[in-house]
Protein backbone atom coordinates (compact mmCIF):
# COMPACT_ATOMS: atom_id res chain seq x y z
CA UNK A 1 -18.18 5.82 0.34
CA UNK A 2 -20.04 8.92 -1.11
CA UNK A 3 -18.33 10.71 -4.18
CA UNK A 4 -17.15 13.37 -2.11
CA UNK A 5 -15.44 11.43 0.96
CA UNK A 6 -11.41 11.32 1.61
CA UNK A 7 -9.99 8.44 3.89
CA UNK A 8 -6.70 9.91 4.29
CA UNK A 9 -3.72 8.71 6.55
CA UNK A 10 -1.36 11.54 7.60
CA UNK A 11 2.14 11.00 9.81
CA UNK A 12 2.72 14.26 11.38
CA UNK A 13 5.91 16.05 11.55
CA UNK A 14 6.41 16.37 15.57
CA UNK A 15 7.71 19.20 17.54
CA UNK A 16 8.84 19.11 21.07
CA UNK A 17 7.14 21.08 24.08
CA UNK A 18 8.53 21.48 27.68
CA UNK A 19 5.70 22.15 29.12
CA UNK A 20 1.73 21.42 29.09
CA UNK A 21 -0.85 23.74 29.96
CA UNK A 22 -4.36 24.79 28.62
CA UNK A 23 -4.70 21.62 26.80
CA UNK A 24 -1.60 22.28 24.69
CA UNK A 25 -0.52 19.31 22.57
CA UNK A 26 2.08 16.78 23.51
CA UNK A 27 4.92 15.81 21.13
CA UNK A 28 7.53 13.64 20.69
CA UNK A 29 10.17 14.77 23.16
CA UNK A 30 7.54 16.36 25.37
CA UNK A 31 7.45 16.19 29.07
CA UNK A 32 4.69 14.69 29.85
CA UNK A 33 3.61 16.18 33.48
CA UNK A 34 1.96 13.82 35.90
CA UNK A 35 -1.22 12.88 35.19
CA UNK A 36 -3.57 11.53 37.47
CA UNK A 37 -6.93 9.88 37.65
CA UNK A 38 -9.28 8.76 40.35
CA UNK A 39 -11.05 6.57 38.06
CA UNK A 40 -9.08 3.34 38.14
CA UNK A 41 -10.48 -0.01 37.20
CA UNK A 42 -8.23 -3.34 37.53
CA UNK A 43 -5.80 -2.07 39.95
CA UNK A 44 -4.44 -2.08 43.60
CA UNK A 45 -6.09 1.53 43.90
CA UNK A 46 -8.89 3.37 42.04
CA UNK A 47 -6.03 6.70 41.78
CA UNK A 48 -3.24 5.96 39.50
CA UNK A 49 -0.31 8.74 38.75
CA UNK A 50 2.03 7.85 36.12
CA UNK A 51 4.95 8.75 38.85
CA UNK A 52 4.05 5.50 40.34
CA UNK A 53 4.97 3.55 37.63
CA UNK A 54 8.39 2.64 38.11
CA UNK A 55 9.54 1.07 35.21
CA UNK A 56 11.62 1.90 31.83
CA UNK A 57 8.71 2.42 29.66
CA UNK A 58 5.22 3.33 29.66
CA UNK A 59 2.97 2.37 26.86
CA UNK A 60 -0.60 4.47 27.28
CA UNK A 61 -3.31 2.08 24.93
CA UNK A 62 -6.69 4.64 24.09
CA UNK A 63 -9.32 2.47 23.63
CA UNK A 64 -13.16 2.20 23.15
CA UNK A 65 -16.10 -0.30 24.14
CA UNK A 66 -17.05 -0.07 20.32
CA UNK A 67 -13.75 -0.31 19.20
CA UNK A 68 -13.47 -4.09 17.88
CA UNK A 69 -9.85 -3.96 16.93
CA UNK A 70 -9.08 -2.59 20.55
CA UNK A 71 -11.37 -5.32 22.43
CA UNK A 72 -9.62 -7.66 19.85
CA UNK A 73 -6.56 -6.54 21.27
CA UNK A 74 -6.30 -7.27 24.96
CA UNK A 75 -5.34 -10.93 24.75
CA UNK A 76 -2.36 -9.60 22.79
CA UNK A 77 -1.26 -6.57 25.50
CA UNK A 78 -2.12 -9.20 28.58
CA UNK A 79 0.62 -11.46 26.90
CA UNK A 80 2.95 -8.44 26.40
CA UNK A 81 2.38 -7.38 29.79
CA UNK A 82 3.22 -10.52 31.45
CA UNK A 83 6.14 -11.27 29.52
CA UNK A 84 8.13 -7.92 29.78
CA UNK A 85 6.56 -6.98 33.12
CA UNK A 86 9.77 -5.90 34.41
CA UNK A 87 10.52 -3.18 32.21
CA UNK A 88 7.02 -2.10 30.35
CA UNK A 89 3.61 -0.93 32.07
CA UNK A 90 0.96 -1.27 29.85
CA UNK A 91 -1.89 1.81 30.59
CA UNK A 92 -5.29 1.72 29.18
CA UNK A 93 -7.30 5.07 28.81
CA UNK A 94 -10.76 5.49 27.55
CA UNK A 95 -13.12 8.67 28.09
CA UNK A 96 -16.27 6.51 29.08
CA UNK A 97 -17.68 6.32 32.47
CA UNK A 98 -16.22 3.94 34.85
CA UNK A 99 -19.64 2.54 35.31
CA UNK A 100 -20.07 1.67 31.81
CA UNK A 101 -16.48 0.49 31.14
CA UNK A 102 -17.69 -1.68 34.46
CA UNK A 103 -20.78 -3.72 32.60
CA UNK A 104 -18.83 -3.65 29.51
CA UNK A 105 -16.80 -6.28 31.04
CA UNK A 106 -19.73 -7.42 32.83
CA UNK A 107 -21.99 -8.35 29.35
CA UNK A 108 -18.30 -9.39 28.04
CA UNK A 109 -17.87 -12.43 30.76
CA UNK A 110 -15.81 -14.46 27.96
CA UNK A 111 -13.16 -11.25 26.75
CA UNK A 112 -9.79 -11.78 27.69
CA UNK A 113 -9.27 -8.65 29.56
CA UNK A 114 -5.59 -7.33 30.10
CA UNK A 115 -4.35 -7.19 33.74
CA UNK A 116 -3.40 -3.73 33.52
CA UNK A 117 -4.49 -0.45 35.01
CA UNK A 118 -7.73 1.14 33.04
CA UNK A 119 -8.14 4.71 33.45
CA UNK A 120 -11.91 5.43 32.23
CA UNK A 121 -13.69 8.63 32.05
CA UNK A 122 -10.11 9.92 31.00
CA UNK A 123 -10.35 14.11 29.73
CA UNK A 124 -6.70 15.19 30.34
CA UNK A 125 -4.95 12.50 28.44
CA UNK A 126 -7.04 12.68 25.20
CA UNK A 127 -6.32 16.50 25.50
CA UNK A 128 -2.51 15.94 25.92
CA UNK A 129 -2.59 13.66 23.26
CA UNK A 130 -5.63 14.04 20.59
CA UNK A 131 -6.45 11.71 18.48
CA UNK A 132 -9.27 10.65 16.37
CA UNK A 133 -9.22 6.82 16.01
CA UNK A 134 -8.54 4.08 17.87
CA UNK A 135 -6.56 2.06 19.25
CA UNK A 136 -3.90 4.93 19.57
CA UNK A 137 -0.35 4.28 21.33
CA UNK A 138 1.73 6.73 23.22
CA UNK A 139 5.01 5.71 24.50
CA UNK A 140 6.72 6.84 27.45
CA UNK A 141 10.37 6.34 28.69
CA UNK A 142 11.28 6.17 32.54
CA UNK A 143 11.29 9.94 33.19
CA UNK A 144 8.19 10.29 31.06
CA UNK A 145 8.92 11.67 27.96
CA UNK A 146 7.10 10.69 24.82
CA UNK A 147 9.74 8.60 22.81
CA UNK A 148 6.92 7.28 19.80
CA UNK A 149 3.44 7.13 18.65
CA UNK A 150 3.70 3.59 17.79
CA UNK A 151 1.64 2.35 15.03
CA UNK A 152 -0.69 -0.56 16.17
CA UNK A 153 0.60 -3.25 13.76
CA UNK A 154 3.61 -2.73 16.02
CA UNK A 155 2.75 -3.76 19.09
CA UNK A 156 3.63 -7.28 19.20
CA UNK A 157 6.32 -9.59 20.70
CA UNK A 158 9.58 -8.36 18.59
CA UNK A 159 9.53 -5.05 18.70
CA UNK A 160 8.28 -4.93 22.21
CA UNK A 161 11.08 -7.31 23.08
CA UNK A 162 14.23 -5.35 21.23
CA UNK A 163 12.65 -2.37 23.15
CA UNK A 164 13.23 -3.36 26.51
CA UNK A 165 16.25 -5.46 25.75
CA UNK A 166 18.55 -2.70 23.28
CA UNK A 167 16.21 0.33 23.81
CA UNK A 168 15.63 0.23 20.48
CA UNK A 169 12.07 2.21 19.29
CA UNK A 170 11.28 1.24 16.37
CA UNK A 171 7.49 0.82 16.08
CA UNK A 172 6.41 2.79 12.86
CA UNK A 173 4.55 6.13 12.95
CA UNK A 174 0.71 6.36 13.72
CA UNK A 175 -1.86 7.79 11.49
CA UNK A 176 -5.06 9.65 11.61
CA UNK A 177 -7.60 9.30 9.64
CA UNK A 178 -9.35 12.21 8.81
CA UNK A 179 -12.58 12.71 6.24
CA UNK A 180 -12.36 15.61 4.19
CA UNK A 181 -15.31 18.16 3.30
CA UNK A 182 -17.75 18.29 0.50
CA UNK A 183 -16.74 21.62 -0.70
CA UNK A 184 -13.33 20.77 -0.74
CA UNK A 185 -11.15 19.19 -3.26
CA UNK A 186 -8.01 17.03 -2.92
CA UNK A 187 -5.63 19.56 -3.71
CA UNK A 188 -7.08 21.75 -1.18
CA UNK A 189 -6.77 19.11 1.43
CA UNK A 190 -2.93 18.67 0.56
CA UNK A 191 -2.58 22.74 0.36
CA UNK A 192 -4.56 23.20 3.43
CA UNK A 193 -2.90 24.94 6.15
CA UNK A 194 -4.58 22.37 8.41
CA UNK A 195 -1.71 19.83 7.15
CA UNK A 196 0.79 22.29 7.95
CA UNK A 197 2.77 19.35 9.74
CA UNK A 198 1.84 16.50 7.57
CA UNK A 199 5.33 14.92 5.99
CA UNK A 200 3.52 11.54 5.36
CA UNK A 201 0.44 10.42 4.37
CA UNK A 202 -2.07 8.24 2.33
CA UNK A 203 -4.80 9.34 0.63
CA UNK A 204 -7.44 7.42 -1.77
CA UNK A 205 -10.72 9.44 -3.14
CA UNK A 206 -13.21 8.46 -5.31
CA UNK A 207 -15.42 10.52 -7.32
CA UNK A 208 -13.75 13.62 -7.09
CA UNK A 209 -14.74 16.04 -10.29
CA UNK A 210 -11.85 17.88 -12.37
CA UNK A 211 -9.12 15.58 -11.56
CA UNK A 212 -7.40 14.34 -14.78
CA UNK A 213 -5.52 11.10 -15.16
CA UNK A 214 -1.66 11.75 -13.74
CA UNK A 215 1.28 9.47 -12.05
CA UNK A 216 5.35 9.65 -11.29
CA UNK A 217 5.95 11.82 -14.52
CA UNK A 218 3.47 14.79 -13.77
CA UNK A 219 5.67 18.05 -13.54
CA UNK A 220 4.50 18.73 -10.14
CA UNK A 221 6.08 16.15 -8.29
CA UNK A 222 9.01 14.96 -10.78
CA UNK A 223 11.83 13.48 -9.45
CA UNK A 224 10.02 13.30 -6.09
CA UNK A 225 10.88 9.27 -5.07
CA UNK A 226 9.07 9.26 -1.86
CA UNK A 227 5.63 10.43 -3.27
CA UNK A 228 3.78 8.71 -5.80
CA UNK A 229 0.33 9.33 -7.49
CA UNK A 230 -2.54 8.64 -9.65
CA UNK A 231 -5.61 9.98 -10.39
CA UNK A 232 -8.98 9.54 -12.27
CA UNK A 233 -8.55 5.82 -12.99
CA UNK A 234 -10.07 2.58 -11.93
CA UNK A 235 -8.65 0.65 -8.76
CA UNK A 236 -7.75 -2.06 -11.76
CA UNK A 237 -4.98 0.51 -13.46
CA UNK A 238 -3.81 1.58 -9.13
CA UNK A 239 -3.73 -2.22 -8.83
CA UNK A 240 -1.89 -2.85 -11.88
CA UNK A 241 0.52 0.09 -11.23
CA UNK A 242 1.48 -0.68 -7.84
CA UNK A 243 2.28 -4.17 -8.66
CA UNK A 244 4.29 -3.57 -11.49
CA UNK A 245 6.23 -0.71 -9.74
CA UNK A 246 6.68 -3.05 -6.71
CA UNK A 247 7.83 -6.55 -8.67
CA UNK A 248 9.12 -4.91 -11.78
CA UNK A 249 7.24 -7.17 -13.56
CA UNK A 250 4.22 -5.83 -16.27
CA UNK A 251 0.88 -7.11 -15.79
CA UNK A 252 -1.41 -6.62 -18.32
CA UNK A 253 -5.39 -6.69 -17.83
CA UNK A 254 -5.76 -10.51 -18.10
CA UNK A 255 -3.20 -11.28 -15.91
CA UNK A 256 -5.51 -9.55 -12.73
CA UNK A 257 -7.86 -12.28 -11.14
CA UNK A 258 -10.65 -11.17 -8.71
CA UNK A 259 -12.07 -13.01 -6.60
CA UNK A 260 -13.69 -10.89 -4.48
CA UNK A 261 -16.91 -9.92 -3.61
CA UNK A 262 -16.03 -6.19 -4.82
CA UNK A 263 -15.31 -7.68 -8.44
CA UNK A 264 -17.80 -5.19 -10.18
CA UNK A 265 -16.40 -2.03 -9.08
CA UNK A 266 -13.01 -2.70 -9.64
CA UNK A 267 -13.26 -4.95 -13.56
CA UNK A 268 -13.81 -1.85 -15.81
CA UNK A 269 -15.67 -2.92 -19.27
CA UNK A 270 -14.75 -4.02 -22.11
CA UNK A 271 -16.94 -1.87 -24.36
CA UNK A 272 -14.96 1.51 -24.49
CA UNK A 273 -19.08 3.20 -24.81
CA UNK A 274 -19.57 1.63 -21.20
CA UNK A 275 -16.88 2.52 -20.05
CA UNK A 276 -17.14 5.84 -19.64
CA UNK A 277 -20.51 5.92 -18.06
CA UNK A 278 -18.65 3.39 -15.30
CA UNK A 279 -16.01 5.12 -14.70
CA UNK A 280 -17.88 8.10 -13.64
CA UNK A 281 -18.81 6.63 -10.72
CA UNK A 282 -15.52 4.34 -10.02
CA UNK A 283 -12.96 6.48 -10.92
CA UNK A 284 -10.53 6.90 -7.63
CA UNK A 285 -7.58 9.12 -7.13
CA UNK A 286 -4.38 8.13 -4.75
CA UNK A 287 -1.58 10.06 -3.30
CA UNK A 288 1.11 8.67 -1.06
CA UNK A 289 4.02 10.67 0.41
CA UNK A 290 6.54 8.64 2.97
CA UNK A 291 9.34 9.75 4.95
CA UNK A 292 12.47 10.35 3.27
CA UNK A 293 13.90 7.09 4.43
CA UNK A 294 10.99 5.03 3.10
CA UNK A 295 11.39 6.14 -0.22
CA UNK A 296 12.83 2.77 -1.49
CA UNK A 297 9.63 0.78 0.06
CA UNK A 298 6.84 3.51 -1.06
CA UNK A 299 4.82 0.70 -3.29
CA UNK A 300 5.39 -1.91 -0.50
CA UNK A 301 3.45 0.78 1.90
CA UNK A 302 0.90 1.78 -0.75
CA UNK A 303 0.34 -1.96 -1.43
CA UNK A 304 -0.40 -2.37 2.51
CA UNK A 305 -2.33 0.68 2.60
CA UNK A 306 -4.66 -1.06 -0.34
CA UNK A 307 -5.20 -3.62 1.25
CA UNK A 308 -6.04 -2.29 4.55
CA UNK A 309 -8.45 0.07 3.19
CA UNK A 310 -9.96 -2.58 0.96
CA UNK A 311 -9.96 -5.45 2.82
CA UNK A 312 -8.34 -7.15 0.05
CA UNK A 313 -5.34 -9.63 0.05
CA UNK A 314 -3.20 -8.72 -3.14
CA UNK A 315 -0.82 -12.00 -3.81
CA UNK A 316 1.33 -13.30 -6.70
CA UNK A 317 0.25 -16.85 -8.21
CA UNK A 318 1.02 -19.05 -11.05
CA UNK A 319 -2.36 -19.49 -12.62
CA UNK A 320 -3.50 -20.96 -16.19
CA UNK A 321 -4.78 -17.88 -18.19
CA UNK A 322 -5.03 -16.64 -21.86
CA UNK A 323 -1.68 -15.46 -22.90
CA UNK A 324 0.35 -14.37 -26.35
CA UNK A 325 2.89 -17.19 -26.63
CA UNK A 326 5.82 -17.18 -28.72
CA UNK A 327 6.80 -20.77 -30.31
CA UNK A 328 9.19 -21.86 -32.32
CA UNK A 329 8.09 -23.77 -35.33
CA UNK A 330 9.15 -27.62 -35.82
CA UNK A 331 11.22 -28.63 -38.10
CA UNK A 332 13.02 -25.05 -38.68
CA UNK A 333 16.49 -23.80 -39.15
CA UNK A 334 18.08 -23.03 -36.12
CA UNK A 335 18.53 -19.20 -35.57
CA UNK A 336 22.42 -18.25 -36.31
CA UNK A 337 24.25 -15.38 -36.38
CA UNK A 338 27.34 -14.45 -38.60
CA UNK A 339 29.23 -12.71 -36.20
CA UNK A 340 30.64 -9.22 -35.73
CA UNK A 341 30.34 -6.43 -33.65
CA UNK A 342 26.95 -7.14 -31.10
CA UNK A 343 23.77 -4.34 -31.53
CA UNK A 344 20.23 -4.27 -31.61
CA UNK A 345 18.41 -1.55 -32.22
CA UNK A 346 15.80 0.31 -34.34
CA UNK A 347 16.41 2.03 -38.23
CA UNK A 348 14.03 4.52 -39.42
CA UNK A 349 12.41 3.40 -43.52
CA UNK A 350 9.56 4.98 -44.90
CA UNK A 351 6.42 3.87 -43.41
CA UNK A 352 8.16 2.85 -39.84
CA UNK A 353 10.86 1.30 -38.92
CA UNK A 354 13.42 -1.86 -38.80
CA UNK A 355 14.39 -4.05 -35.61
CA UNK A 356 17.77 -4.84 -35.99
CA UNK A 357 19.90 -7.55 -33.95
CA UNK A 358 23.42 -8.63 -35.41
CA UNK A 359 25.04 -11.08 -32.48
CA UNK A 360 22.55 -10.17 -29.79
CA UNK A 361 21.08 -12.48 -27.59
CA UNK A 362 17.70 -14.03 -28.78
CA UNK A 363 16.13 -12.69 -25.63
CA UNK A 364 16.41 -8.92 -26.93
CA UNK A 365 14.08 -9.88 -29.62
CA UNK A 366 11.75 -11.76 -26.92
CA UNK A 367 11.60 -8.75 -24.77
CA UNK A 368 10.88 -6.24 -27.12
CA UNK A 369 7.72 -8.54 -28.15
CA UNK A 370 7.12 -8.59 -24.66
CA UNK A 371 7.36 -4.81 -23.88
CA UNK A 372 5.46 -4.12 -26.95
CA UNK A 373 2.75 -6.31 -26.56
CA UNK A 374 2.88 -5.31 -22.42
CA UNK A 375 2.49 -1.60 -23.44
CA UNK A 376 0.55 -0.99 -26.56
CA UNK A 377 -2.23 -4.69 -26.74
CA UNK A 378 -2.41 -5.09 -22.94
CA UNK A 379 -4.67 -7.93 -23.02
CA UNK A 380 -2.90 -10.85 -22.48
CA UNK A 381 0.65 -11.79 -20.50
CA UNK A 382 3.24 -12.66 -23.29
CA UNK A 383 5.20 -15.18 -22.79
CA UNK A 384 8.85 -16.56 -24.72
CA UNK A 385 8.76 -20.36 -24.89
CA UNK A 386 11.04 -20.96 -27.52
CA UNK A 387 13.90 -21.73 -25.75
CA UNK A 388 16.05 -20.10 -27.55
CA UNK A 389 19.34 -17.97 -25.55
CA UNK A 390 21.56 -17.91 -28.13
CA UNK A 391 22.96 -15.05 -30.57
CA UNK A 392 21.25 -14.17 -33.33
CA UNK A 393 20.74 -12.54 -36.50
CA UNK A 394 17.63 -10.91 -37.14
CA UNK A 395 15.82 -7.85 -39.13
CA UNK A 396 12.17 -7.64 -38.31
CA UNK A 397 9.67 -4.73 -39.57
CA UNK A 398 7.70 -3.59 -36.98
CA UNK A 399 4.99 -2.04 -39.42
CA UNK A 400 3.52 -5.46 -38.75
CA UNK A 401 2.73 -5.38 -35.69
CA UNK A 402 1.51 -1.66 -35.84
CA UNK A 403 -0.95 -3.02 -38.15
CA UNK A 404 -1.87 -6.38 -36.12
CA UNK A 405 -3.55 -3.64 -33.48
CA UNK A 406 -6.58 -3.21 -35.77
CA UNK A 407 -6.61 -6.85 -37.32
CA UNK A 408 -5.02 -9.98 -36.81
CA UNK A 409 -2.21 -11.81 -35.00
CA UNK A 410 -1.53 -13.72 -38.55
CA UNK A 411 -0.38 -10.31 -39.68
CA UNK A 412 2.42 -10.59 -37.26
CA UNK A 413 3.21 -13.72 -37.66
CA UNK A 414 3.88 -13.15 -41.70
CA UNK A 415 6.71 -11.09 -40.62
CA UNK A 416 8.41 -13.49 -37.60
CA UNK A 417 7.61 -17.22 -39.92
CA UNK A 418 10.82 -16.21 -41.71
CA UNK A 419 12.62 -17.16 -38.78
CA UNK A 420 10.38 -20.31 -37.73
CA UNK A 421 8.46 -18.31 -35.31
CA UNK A 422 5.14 -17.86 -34.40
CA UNK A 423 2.72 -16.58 -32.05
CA UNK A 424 -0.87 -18.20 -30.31
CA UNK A 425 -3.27 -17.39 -28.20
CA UNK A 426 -3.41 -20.31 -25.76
CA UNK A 427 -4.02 -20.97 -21.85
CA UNK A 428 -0.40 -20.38 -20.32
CA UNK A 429 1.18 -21.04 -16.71
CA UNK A 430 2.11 -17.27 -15.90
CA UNK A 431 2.26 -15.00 -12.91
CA UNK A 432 -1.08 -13.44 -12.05
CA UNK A 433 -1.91 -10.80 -9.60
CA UNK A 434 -4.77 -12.38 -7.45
CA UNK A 435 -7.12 -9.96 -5.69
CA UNK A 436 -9.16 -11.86 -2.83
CA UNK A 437 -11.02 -10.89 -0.14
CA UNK A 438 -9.45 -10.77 3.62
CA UNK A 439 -10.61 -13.84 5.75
């Protein structure tokens, strides 16, 4: 991908037309008129007129000879077709010759091709509904209006079946990818009057000059739940990001594993000197807006969209890795607590400031360590194996671990070995985020 390129995914708002006429655009809730061709393959007749079909719905496939997810796809739509035959006609459209669709399938003696009705040469149905990818679903009800633009993950067995047997259309929203100029930028794509009709999409740049790091707390789109973005980072920090957002759960750098071919551009450097010179030509920006509705699953769908794009498999695994461990010495008093009113919480002295816990759960304590080391180290998991869940009294100065940034763990554990504590850095079962490529 050059430094300049946009793969973006847009869902477009749709608007409804009665009629269509001078290659006007078809919508959902459009009429479609009927369309004819006299370029039939694989059916009673070489003329086919969607008034002939005479059944509840009407799924038009657009396909391509180079298209390997389409070709991959007829064993799939012959299956559909034969099972819900009685309510579902299953169309497929393509713009190339009906001679060369012919010794396609001719050179392709071992394809599973669908028995259904291929319109080739097709010019009126691409112009009804443009698109710019493939494979590309239109659906049709009885009386031929367009119901969906089912995305293809979609059609399969379920959602086919709860179609025909509760009308129910539920088969996502397509997208379109589109690649954006070299003079333009990525704000200019999203102010673009071009994306007038856009209410969902998915965009990922890399490269892109002028950009400065942002995420959910940028101004601009604050308080804005079904958009999130990120720019001028590595894909380690969108990575990281995304799966914390999505699990609630903090990974820090060492708890990523890659084991993918792609490893290089995605581990940034240690060395803070070569890392600047590497990000300059792996830095990537993302911005993902979802319907309204969505809004609860947005880092599900960017987590998909990752994938897809990447060709990665993102997964959750227990895995032995370095990790800050909190122990409990041997042989030392158990932590007590004297009572009274419960609080934990921080007290301003000179110099910093106090952690305070009178009858708090031991696990306030554990989680601060956690959130601290999480947020301000974030170079190892941390992880409480003390055991302890009981109330407790404790006072710890957190000017020690300020300090342990620029020296040593011992300097931390000075302050905690009052209370029988400390903390190693040791191989640990914890959670990982593994990064793999797709089979």
């Amino acid at each position: 991908m050059n430094a300049k390129t946009i793969t973006m995914l847009t869902t477009v708002s749709l608007f409804s037309y009665s009629n269509f006429c001078n290659g006007q655009e078809l919508h959902i809730g459009s009429q479609v008129p009927d369309f004819s061709s006299s370029s039939v393959i694989n059916h009673t007749s070489s003329r086919l007129s969607l008034s002939e079909i005479k059944k509840k719905w009407i799924l038009l496939d657009f396909w391509s000879t180079t298209c390997a997810s389409c070709v991959a796809s007829f064993e799939k739509i012959d299956k559909l077709q034969e099972k819900f035959d009685n309510d579902l006609q299953v169309v497929f459209i393509n713009r190339e010759t009906q001679a060369a669709t012919v010794d396609f399938f001719k050179r392709k003696m071992k394809l599973k091709k669908a028995r259904v009705p291929y319109i080739t040469e097709d010019s009126i149905f691409k112009e009804a509904f443009p698109h710019s990818f493939s494979p590309y679903y239109v659906l049709l009800d009885s009386s031929r209006r367009v119901v969906a633009f089912p995305d293809h993950a979609y059609i399969s067995n379920d959602p086919v079946e709860n179609l025909v047997k509760n009308n129910s259309v539920n088969f996502g929203q397509s997208t379109i990818p589109v690649k954006i100029k070299d003079h333009q930028s990525l704000l200019s794509v999203l102010d673009s009057s071009s994306f007038f009709k856009a209410k969902a999409y998915f965009i990922l740049t890399k490269g892109i000059a002028g950009l400065a790091t942002y995420g959910y707390d940028d101004p601009t789109i604050k308080g804005v739940q079904n958009r999130f973005t990120l720019a001028g980072v590595p894909l380690q920090t969108i990575f990281t990001v995304t799966m914390t957002e999505l699990l609630k759960m903090k990974f820090t750098r060492n708890a990523f594993v890659f084991e993918s071919r792609q490893k290089d551009s995605v581990m940034a450097p240690t060395d803070p000197m070569q890392y600047a010179e590497w990000l300059k030509d792996n830095a990537y920006a993302v911005d993902i807006v979802v319907n309204p509705q969505d809004a609860p699953n947005i880092m599900q769908i960017l987590k998909y969209d990752l994938e897809q794009y990447f060709k990665f498999s993102i997964v959750i695994e227990k895995r032995m890795v370095q990790c800050f461990v909190l122990k409990r010495l041997s042989g030392t008093k158990d932590l007590t607590t004297a009572g009274g009113k419960p609080f934990a919480g921080s007290k301003r002295v000179e110099g910093g400031y106090l952690w305070i816990m009178i009858n708090k759960r031991f696990t306030a304590f554990s989680d601060l360590l956690r959130d601290y080391f999480d947020s301000l180290i974030n170079t190892k998991p941390f992880v409480d194996e003390t055991g302890i869940t009981t109330n407790v009294d404790m006072t710890i100065d957190m000017a020690f671990f300020e300090k342990y940034q620029k020296q040593d763990i011992s300097i931390v554990n000075a302050e905690i070995l009052k209370y029988g504590l400390v903390i190693v850095e040791e191989e640990h079962l914890a959670d990982v985020v593994v990064i793999k490529d797709q089979k």
